[in-house]
C-alpha atoms as a PDB file:
ATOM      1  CA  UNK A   1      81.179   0.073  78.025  1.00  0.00           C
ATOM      2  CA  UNK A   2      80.210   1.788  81.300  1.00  0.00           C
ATOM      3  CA  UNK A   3      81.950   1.643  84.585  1.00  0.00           C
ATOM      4  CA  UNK A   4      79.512  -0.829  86.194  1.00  0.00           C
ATOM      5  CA  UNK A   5      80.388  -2.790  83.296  1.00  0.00           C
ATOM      6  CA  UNK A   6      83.942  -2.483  83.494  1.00  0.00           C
ATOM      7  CA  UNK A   7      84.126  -3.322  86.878  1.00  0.00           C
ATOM      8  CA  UNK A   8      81.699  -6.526  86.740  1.00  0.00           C
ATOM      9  CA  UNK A   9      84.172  -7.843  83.797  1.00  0.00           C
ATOM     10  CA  UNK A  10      86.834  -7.056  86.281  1.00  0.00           C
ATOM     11  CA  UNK A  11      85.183  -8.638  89.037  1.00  0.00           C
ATOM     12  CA  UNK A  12      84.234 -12.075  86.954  1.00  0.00           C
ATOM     13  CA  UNK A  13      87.724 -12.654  86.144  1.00  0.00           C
ATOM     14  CA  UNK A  14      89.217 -12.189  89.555  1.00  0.00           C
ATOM     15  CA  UNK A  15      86.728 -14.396  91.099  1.00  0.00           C
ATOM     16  CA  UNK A  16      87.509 -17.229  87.865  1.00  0.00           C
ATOM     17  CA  UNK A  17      91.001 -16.595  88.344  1.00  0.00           C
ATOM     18  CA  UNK A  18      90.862 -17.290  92.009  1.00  0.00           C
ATOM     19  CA  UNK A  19      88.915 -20.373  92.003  1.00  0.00           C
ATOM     20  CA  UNK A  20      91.070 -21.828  89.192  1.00  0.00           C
ATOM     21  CA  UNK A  21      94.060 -21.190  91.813  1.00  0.00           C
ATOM     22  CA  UNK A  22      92.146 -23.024  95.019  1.00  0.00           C
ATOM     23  CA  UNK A  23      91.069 -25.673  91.813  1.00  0.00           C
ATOM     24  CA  UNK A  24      94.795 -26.308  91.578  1.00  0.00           C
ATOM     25  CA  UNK A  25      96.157 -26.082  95.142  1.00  0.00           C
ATOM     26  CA  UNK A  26      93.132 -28.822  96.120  1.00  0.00           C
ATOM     27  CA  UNK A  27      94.583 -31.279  93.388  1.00  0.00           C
ATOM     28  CA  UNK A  28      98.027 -30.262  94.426  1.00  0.00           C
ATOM     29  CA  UNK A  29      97.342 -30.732  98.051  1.00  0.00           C
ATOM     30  CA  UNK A  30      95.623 -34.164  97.382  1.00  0.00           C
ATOM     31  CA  UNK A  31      98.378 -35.529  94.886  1.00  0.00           C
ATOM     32  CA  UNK A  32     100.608 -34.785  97.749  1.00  0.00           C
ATOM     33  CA  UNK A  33      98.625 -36.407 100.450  1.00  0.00           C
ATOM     34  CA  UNK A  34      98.329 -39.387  98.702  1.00  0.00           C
ATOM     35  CA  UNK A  35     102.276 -39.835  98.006  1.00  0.00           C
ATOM     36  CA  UNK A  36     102.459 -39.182 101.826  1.00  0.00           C
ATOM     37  CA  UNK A  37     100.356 -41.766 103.457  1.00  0.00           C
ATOM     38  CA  UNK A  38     103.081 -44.435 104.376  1.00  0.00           C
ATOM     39  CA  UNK A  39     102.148 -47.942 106.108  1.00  0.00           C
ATOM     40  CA  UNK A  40     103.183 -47.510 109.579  1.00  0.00           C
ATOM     41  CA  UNK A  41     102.965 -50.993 110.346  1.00  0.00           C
ATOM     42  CA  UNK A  42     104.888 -51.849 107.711  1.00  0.00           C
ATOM     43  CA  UNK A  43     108.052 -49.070 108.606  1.00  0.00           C
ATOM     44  CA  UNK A  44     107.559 -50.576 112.574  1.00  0.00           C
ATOM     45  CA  UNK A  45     108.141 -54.202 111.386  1.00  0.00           C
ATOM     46  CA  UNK A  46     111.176 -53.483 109.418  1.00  0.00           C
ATOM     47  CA  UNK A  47     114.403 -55.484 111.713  1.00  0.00           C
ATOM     48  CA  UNK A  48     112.188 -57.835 113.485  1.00  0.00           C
ATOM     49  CA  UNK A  49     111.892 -61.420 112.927  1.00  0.00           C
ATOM     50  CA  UNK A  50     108.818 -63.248 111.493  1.00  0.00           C
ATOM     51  CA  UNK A  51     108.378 -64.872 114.980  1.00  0.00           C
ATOM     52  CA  UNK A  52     108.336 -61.081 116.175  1.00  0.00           C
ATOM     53  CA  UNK A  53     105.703 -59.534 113.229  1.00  0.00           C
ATOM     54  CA  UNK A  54     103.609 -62.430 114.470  1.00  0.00           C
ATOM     55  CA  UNK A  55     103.204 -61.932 117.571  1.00  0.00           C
ATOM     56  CA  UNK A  56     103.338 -58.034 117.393  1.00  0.00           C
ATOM     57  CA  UNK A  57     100.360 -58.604 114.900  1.00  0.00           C
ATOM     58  CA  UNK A  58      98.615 -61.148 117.591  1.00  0.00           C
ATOM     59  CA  UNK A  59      98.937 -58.648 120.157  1.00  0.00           C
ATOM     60  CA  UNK A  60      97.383 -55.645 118.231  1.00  0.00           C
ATOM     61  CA  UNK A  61      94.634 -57.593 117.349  1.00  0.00           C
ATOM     62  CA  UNK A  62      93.798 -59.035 120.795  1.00  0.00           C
ATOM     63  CA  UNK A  63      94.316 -55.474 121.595  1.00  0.00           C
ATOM     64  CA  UNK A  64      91.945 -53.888 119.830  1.00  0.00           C
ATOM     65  CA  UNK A  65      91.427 -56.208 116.393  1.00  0.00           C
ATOM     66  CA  UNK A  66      94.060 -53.499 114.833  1.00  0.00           C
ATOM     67  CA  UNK A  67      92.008 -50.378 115.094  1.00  0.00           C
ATOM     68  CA  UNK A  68      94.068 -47.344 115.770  1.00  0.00           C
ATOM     69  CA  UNK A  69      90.903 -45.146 117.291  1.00  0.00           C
ATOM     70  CA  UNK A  70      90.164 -48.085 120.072  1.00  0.00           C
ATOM     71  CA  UNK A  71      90.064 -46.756 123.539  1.00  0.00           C
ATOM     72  CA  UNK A  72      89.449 -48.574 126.902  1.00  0.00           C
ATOM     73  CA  UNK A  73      89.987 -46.267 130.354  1.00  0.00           C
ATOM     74  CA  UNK A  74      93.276 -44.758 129.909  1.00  0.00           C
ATOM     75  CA  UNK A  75      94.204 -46.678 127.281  1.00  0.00           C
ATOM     76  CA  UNK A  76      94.101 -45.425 123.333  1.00  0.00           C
ATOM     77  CA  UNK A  77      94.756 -47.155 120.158  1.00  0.00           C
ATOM     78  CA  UNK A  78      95.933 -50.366 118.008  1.00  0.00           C
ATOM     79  CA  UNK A  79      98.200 -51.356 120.903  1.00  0.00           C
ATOM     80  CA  UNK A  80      96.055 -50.324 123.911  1.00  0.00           C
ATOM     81  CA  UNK A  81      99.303 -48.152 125.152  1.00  0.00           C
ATOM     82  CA  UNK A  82      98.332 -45.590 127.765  1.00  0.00           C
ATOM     83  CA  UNK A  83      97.467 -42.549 126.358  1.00  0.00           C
ATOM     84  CA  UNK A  84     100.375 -40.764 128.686  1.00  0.00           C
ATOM     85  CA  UNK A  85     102.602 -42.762 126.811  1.00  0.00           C
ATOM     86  CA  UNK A  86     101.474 -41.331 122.963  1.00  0.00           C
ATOM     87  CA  UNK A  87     102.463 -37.445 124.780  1.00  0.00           C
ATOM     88  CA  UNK A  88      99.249 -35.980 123.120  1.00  0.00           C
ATOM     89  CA  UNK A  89      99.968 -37.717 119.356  1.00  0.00           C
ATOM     90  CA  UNK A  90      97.654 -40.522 118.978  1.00  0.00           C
ATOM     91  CA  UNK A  91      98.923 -40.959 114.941  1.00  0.00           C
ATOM     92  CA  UNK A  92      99.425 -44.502 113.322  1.00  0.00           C
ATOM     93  CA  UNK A  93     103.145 -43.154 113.210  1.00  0.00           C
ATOM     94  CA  UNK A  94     103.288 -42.731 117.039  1.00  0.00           C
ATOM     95  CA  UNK A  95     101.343 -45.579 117.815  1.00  0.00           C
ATOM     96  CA  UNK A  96     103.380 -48.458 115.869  1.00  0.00           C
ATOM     97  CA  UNK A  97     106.819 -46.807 116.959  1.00  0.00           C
ATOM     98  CA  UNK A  98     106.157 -46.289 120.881  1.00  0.00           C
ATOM     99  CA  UNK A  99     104.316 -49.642 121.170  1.00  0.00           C
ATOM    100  CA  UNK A 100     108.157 -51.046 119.908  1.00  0.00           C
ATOM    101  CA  UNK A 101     110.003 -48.809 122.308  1.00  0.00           C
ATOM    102  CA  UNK A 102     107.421 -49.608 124.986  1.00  0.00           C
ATOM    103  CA  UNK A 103     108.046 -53.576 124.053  1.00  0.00           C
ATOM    104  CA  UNK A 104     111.526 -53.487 124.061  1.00  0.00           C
ATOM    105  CA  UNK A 105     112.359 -52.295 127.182  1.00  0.00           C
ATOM    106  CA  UNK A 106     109.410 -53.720 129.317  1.00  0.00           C
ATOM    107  CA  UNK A 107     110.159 -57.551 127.341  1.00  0.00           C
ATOM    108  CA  UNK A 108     112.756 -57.348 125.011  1.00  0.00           C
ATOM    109  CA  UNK A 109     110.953 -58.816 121.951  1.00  0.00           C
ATOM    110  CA  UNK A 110     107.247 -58.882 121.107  1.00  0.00           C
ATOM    111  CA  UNK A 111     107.486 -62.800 121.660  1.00  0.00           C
ATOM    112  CA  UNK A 112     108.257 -62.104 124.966  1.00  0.00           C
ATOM    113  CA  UNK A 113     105.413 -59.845 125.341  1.00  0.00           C
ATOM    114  CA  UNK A 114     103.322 -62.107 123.891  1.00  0.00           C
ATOM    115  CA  UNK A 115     104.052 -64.596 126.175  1.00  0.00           C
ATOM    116  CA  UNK A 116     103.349 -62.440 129.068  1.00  0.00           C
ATOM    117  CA  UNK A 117     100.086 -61.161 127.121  1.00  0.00           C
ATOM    118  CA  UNK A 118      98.938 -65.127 127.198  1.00  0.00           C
ATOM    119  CA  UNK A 119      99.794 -65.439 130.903  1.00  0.00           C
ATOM    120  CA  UNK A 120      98.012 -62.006 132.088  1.00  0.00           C
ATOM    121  CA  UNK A 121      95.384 -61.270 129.145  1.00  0.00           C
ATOM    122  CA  UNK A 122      97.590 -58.022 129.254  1.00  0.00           C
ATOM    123  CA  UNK A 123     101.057 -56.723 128.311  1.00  0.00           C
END
Protein backbone atom coordinates (compact mmCIF):
# COMPACT_ATOMS: atom_id res chain seq x y z
CA UNK A 1 0.00 0.00 0.00
CA UNK A 2 1.31 3.53 -0.65
CA UNK A 3 1.26 6.47 1.63
CA UNK A 4 -1.69 8.21 -0.07
CA UNK A 5 -3.28 5.05 0.60
CA UNK A 6 -2.38 4.70 4.04
CA UNK A 7 -3.39 7.92 4.93
CA UNK A 8 -6.95 7.88 3.06
CA UNK A 9 -7.63 4.47 5.16
CA UNK A 10 -6.56 6.56 8.06
CA UNK A 11 -8.57 9.39 7.18
CA UNK A 12 -11.98 7.18 6.44
CA UNK A 13 -11.90 5.78 9.79
CA UNK A 14 -11.40 8.93 11.75
CA UNK A 15 -14.10 10.65 9.95
CA UNK A 16 -16.54 7.08 10.60
CA UNK A 17 -15.35 7.06 13.98
CA UNK A 18 -16.29 10.62 14.59
CA UNK A 19 -19.65 10.64 13.18
CA UNK A 20 -20.54 7.40 15.02
CA UNK A 21 -19.56 9.56 18.28
CA UNK A 22 -21.89 12.85 17.27
CA UNK A 23 -24.48 9.63 16.09
CA UNK A 24 -24.45 8.74 19.77
CA UNK A 25 -24.22 12.05 21.67
CA UNK A 26 -27.49 13.24 19.34
CA UNK A 27 -29.49 10.10 20.67
CA UNK A 28 -27.96 10.67 24.03
CA UNK A 29 -28.77 14.29 24.07
CA UNK A 30 -32.40 13.60 22.83
CA UNK A 31 -33.11 10.58 25.29
CA UNK A 32 -32.17 13.11 27.83
CA UNK A 33 -34.28 15.93 26.63
CA UNK A 34 -37.15 13.99 26.51
CA UNK A 35 -36.87 12.63 30.30
CA UNK A 36 -36.44 16.42 31.03
CA UNK A 37 -39.44 18.12 29.68
CA UNK A 38 -41.65 18.35 32.92
CA UNK A 39 -45.37 19.88 32.86
CA UNK A 40 -44.99 23.16 34.40
CA UNK A 41 -48.50 23.63 34.88
CA UNK A 42 -48.84 20.66 36.43
CA UNK A 43 -45.62 21.29 39.21
CA UNK A 44 -47.44 25.13 39.66
CA UNK A 45 -50.83 23.54 40.60
CA UNK A 46 -49.48 21.18 43.09
CA UNK A 47 -51.03 22.74 46.94
CA UNK A 48 -53.84 24.62 45.47
CA UNK A 49 -57.38 23.80 45.66
CA UNK A 50 -59.61 22.71 42.71
CA UNK A 51 -61.50 26.06 43.14
CA UNK A 52 -57.86 27.59 42.71
CA UNK A 53 -56.61 25.25 39.39
CA UNK A 54 -59.89 26.54 38.03
CA UNK A 55 -59.67 29.70 38.09
CA UNK A 56 -55.80 29.86 37.57
CA UNK A 57 -56.72 27.83 34.34
CA UNK A 58 -59.69 30.52 33.51
CA UNK A 59 -57.34 33.22 33.87
CA UNK A 60 -54.53 31.85 31.55
CA UNK A 61 -56.86 31.25 29.04
CA UNK A 62 -58.64 34.64 29.05
CA UNK A 63 -55.10 35.66 29.12
CA UNK A 64 -53.84 34.45 26.26
CA UNK A 65 -55.99 30.94 25.53
CA UNK A 66 -52.78 29.24 27.39
CA UNK A 67 -50.08 30.11 24.95
CA UNK A 68 -46.79 30.72 26.58
CA UNK A 69 -45.26 32.92 23.42
CA UNK A 70 -48.46 35.50 23.65
CA UNK A 71 -47.39 39.05 23.94
CA UNK A 72 -49.49 42.29 24.21
CA UNK A 73 -47.35 45.80 24.96
CA UNK A 74 -45.27 44.98 27.84
CA UNK A 75 -46.84 42.07 28.60
CA UNK A 76 -45.37 38.32 27.62
CA UNK A 77 -46.76 34.94 27.98
CA UNK A 78 -49.58 32.35 29.26
CA UNK A 79 -50.34 34.74 32.12
CA UNK A 80 -49.89 38.13 30.39
CA UNK A 81 -47.27 39.03 33.42
CA UNK A 82 -45.09 41.99 32.52
CA UNK A 83 -42.16 41.02 30.95
CA UNK A 84 -40.05 43.01 33.90
CA UNK A 85 -41.51 40.63 36.06
CA UNK A 86 -40.06 37.16 34.07
CA UNK A 87 -36.18 39.14 34.73
CA UNK A 88 -35.19 38.15 31.08
CA UNK A 89 -36.53 34.18 31.41
CA UNK A 90 -39.66 33.92 29.54
CA UNK A 91 -39.62 29.71 30.14
CA UNK A 92 -42.91 27.72 30.92
CA UNK A 93 -40.94 27.14 34.30
CA UNK A 94 -40.74 30.92 35.03
CA UNK A 95 -43.93 31.73 33.73
CA UNK A 96 -46.28 29.23 35.83
CA UNK A 97 -44.14 29.90 39.10
CA UNK A 98 -43.99 33.91 39.05
CA UNK A 99 -47.62 34.18 37.84
CA UNK A 100 -48.26 32.20 41.58
CA UNK A 101 -45.90 34.47 43.43
CA UNK A 102 -47.30 37.44 41.51
CA UNK A 103 -51.03 36.06 42.59
CA UNK A 104 -50.35 35.52 45.96
CA UNK A 105 -49.23 38.57 47.12
CA UNK A 106 -51.27 41.00 44.85
CA UNK A 107 -54.78 38.59 45.84
CA UNK A 108 -53.99 35.91 47.93
CA UNK A 109 -55.55 33.05 45.89
CA UNK A 110 -56.20 32.81 42.15
CA UNK A 111 -60.04 32.96 43.10
CA UNK A 112 -59.44 36.15 44.31
CA UNK A 113 -57.73 37.18 41.25
CA UNK A 114 -60.22 35.88 39.33
CA UNK A 115 -62.69 37.78 40.83
CA UNK A 116 -60.87 40.93 40.30
CA UNK A 117 -60.05 39.66 36.59
CA UNK A 118 -64.15 39.55 36.12
CA UNK A 119 -64.55 43.03 37.64
CA UNK A 120 -61.55 44.79 35.56
CA UNK A 121 -61.10 42.39 32.38
CA UNK A 122 -57.53 42.44 34.03
CA UNK A 123 -55.60 41.08 37.03
Amino acid sequence: MNKITKTFIKFSVIAFTSLLILFAFNIAKNNVSASASVNWQHVAEQGLSKKDIAARRWISFHESSNRYYARNGVCYGKFQLDVSYLHGDHSKKNQELTANKYVSSRYGSWSNAKKFWQQHHWY
